[in-house]
Protein backbone atom coordinates (compact mmCIF):
# COMPACT_ATOMS: atom_id res chain seq x y z
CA UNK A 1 36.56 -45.22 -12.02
CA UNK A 2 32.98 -45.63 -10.48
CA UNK A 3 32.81 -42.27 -9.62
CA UNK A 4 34.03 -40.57 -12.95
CA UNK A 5 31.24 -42.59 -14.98
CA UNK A 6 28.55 -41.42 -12.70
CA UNK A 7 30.05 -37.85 -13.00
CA UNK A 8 29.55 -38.60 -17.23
CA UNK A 9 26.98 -40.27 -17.11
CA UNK A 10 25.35 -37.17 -14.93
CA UNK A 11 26.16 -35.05 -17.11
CA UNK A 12 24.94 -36.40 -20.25
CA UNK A 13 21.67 -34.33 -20.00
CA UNK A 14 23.27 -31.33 -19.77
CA UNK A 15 25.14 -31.98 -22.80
CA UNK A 16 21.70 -33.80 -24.53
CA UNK A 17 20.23 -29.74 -24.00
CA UNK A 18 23.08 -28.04 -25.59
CA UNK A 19 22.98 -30.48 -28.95
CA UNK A 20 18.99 -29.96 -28.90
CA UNK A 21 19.84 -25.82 -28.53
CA UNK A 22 22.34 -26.21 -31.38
CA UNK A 23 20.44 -28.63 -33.56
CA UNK A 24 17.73 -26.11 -33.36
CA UNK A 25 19.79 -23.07 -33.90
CA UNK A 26 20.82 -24.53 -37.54
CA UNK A 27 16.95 -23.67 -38.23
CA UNK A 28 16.31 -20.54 -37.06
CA UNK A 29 16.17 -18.66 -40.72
CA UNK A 30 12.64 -20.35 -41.27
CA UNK A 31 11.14 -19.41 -37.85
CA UNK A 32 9.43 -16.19 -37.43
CA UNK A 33 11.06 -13.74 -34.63
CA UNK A 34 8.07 -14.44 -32.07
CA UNK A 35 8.47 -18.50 -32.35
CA UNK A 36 12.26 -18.11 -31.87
CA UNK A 37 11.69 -15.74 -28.89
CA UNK A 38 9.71 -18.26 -27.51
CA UNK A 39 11.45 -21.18 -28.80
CA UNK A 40 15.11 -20.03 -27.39
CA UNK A 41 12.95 -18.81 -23.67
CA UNK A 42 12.18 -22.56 -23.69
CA UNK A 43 15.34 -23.56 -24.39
CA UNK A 44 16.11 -21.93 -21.46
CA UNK A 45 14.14 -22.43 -19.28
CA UNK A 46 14.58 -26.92 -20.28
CA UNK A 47 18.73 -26.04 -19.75
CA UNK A 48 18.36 -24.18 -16.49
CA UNK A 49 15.93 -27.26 -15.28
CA UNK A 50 18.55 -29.97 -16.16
CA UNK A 51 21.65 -27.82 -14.75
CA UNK A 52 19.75 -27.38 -11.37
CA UNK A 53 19.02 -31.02 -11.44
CA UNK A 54 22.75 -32.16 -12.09
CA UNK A 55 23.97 -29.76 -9.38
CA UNK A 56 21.72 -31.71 -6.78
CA UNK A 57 22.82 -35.09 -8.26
CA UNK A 58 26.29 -33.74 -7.76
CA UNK A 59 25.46 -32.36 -4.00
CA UNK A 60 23.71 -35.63 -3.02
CA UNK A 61 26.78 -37.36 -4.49
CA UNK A 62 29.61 -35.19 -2.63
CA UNK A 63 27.98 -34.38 0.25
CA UNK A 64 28.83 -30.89 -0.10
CA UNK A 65 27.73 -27.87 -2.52
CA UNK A 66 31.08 -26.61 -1.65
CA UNK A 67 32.38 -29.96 -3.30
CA UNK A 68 29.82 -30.23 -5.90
CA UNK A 69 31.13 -26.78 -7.05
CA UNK A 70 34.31 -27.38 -7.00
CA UNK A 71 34.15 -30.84 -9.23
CA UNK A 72 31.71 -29.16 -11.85
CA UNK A 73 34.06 -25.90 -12.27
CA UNK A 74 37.00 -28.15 -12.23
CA UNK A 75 35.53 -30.32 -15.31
CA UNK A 76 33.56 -26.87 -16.85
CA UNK A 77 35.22 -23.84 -15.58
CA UNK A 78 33.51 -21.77 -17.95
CA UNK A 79 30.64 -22.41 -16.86
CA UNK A 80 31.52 -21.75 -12.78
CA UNK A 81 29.14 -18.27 -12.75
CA UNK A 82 25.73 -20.04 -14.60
CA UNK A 83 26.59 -22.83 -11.71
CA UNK A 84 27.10 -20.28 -8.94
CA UNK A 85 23.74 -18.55 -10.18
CA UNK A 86 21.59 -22.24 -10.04
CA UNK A 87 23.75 -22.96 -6.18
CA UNK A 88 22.48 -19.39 -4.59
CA UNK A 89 18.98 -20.05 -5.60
CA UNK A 90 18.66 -23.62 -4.93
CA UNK A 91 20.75 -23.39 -1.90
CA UNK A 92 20.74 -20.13 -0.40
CA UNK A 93 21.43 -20.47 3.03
CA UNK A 94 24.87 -22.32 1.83
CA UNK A 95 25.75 -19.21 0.20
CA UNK A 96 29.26 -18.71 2.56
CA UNK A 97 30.61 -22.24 1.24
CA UNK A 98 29.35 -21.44 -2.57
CA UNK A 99 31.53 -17.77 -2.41
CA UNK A 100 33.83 -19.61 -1.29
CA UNK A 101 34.29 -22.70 -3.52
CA UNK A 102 33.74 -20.97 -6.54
CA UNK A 103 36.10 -18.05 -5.85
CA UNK A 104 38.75 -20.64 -4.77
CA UNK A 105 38.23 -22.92 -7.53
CA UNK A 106 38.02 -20.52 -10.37
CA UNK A 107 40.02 -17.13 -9.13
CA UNK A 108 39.60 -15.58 -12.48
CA UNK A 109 35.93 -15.28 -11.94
CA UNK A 110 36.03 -13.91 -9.07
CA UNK A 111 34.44 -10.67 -10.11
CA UNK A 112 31.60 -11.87 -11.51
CA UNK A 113 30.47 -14.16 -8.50
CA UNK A 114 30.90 -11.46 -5.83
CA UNK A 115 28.47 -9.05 -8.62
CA UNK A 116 25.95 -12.38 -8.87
CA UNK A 117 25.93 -12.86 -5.50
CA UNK A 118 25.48 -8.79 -4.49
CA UNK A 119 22.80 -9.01 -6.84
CA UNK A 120 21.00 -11.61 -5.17
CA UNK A 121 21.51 -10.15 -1.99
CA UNK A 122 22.35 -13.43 -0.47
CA UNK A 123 23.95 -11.80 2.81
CA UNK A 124 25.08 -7.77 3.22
CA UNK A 125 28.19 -6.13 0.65
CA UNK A 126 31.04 -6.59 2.95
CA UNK A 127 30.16 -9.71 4.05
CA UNK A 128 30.71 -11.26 0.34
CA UNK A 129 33.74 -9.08 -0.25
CA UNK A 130 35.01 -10.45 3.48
CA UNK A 131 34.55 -14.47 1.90
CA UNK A 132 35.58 -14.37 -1.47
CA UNK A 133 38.83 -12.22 -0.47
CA UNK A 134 39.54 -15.34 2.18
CA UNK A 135 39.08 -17.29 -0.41
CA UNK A 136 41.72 -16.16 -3.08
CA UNK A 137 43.17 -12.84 -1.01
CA UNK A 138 45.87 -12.56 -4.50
CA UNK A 139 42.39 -11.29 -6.17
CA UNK A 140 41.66 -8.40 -3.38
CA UNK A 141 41.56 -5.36 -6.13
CA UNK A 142 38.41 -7.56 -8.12
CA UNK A 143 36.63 -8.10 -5.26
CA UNK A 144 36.85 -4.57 -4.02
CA UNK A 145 36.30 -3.32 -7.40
CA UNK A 146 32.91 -5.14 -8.32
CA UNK A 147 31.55 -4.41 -4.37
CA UNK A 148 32.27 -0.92 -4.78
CA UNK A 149 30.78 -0.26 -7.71
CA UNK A 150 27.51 -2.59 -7.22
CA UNK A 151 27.33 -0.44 -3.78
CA UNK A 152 28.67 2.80 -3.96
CA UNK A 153 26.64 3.56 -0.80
CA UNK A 154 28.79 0.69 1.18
CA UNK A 155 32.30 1.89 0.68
CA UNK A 156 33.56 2.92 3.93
CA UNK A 157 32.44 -0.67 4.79
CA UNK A 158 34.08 -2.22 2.33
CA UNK A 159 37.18 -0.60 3.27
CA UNK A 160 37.08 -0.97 6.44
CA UNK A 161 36.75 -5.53 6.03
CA UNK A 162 38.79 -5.66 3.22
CA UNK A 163 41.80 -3.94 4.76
CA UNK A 164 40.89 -6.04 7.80
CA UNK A 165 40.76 -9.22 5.81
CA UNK A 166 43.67 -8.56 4.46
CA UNK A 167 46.21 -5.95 5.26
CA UNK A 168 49.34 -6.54 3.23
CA UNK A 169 47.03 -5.52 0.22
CA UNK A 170 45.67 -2.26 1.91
CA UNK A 171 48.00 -0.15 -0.39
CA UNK A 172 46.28 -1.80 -3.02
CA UNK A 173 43.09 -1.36 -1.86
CA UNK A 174 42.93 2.29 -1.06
CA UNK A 175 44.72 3.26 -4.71
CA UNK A 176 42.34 0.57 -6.83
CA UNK A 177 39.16 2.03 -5.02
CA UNK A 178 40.22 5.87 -4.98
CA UNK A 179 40.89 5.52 -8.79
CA UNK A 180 37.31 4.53 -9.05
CA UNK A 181 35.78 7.24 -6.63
CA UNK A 182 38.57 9.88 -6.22
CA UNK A 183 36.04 12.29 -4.63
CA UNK A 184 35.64 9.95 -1.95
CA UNK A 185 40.04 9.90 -1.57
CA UNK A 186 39.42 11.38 2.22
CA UNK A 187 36.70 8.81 3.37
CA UNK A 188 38.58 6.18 1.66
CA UNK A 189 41.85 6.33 3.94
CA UNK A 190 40.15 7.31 7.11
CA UNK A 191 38.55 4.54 6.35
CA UNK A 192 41.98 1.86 6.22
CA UNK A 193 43.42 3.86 8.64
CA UNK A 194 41.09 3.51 11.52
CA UNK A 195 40.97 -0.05 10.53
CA UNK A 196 44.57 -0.65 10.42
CA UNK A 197 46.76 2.28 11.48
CA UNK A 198 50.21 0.82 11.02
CA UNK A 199 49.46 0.76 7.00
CA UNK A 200 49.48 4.47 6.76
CA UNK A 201 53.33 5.07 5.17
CA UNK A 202 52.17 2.43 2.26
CA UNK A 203 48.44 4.07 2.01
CA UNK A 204 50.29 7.60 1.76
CA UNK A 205 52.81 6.13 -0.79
CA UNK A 206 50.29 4.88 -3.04
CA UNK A 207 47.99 7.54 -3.17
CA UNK A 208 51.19 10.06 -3.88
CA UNK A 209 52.05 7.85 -6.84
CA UNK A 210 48.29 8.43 -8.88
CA UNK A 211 47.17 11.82 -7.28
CA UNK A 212 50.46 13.81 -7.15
CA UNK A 213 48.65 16.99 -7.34
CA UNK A 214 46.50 15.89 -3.89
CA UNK A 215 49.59 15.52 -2.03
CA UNK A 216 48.96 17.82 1.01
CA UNK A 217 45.11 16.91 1.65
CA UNK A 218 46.73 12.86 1.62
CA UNK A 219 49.63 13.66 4.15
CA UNK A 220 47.27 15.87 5.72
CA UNK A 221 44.55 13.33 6.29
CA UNK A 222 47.16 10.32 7.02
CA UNK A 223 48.70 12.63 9.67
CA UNK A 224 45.42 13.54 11.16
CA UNK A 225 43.63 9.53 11.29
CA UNK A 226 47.71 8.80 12.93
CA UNK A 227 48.09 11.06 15.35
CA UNK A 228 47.86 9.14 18.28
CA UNK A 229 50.79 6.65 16.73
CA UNK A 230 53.45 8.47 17.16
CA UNK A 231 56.15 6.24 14.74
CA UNK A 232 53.44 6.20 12.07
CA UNK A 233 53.11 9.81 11.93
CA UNK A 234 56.81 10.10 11.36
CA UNK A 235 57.01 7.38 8.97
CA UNK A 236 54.29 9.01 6.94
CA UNK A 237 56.07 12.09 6.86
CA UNK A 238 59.27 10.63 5.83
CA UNK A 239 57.59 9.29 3.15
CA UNK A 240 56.16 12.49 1.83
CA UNK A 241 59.28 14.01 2.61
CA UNK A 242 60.86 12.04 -0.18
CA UNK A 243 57.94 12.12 -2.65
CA UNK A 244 58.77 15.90 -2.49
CA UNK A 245 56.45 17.02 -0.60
CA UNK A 246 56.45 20.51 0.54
CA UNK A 247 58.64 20.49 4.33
CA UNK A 248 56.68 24.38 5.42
CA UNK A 249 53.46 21.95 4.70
CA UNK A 250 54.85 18.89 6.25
CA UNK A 251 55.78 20.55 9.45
CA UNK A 252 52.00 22.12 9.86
CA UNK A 253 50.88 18.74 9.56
CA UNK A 254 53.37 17.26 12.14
CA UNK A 255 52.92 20.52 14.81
CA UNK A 256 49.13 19.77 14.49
CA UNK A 257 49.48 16.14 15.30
CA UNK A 258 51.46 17.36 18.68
CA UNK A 259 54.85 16.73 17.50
CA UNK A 260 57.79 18.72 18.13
CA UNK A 261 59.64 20.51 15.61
CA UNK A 262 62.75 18.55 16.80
CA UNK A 263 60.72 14.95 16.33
CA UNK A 264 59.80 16.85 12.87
CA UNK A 265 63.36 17.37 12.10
CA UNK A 266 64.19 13.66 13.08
CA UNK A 267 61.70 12.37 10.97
CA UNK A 268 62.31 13.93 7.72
CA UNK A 269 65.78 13.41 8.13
CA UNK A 270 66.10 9.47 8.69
């Protein structure tokens, strides 16, 4: 009981700023366009103060940004980003336990805190995709999504720790992000595959599924990255084997990896 009156009671400001911003909103037909400017940058500016100052009464309470986070986006959850935003700038060097709350407390906003928090540069690309996929893995494709397109320039990267992170979702991972950059389809699996080289029938599968018409350079590059595992070569082409890929192609691919047009037979067969 104690505790949820100081939470109201903490809050009150907050909620003291919005009436003001509202009260003052009513009135903006007899204010000129410079006063308003000014008038709503003040506004602001008074809001961001009193948020900032309720998230440290709430971290001084709990103990814990993490906590703090969690009990604000739990009672606001709308407002989990604008709190994320105040968290990395007062408390920067917390920024691992703020990814991580706020991704875990509010999964649908995931995308948006991993773009904040690239934007702020709080730590490198992969290493926010690497948290906030630990933190709800079910939201891998968002994470993935908003890193890659923030940095372009880190995508091998971000392939390479996301299918690390987590694996089961590497399918997933290789189609969402070769949608978004298909020119990039060949660096993009070499990528997952050197990373994790026992997801290369489900990579292959995917890919076959959205870029039909790229078959051969996909079996052809899943073949190559596999070569040296031997039952992952010949589960990739039985896979492409079925997605009707061309066998004269296939077995080029399979003689070039070292395997023997008996193994070839064998493994289009099963």
């Amino acid at each position: 009981m104690f505790r949820r009156l100081s939470f109201l009671f903490a809050v009150l400001p907050v909620l003291s700023v919005s009436a003001l911003v509202n009260a003052q909103t009513a009135n903006e037909e007899t204010v000129t366009p410079e006063r308003n400017l000014a008038s709503s940058t003040q506004q602001d500016a008074k809001s961001h103060a009193f948020q900032t100052s309720f998230l440290k009464r709430q971290v001084d309470s709990s103990m814990s940004v993490g906590r703090a986070i969690r009990s604000i986006s739990g009672h606001y959850p709308q407002e989990v980003v604008s709190i994320v935003d105040i968290a990395l700038d007062t408390y920067p060097d917390k920024y691992r336990e703020i990814i991580f709350a706020a991704v875990s407390a509010q999964p649908s906003s995931t995308e948006e805190i991993v773009k904040l928090a690239i934007e702020k540069e709080v730590s490198s690309c992969p290493s926010i995709v690497q948290i906030a996929i630990r933190a709800e893995p079910t939201y891998v494709d968002f994470v993935v999504q908003a890193a890659a397109n923030a940095t372009p320039e880190d995508l091998d990267e971000i392939v390479r720790v996301a299918v690390l992170t987590q694996p089961d979702s590497a399918d997933s991972i290789v189609q969402i992000l070769s949608k978004e950059h298909p020119n990039k389809i060949v660096e993009i699996m070499t990528s997952a595959l050197n990373a994790v080289p026992f997801v290369g029938e489900y990579v292959v599968d995917a890919l076959l599924a959205i870029f039909p018409n790229d078959a051969e350079m996909v079996v052809e590059t899943a073949v190559r990255e596999s070569s040296t595992q031997r039952e992952q070569v010949i589960r990739i082409l039985n896979t492409a084997h079925h997605a009707g890929v061309n066998d004269v192609k296939l077995k080029e691919y399979a003689l070039s990896a070292g395997m023997t047009e008996t193994e070839f037979t064998s493994a289009i067969d099963n």
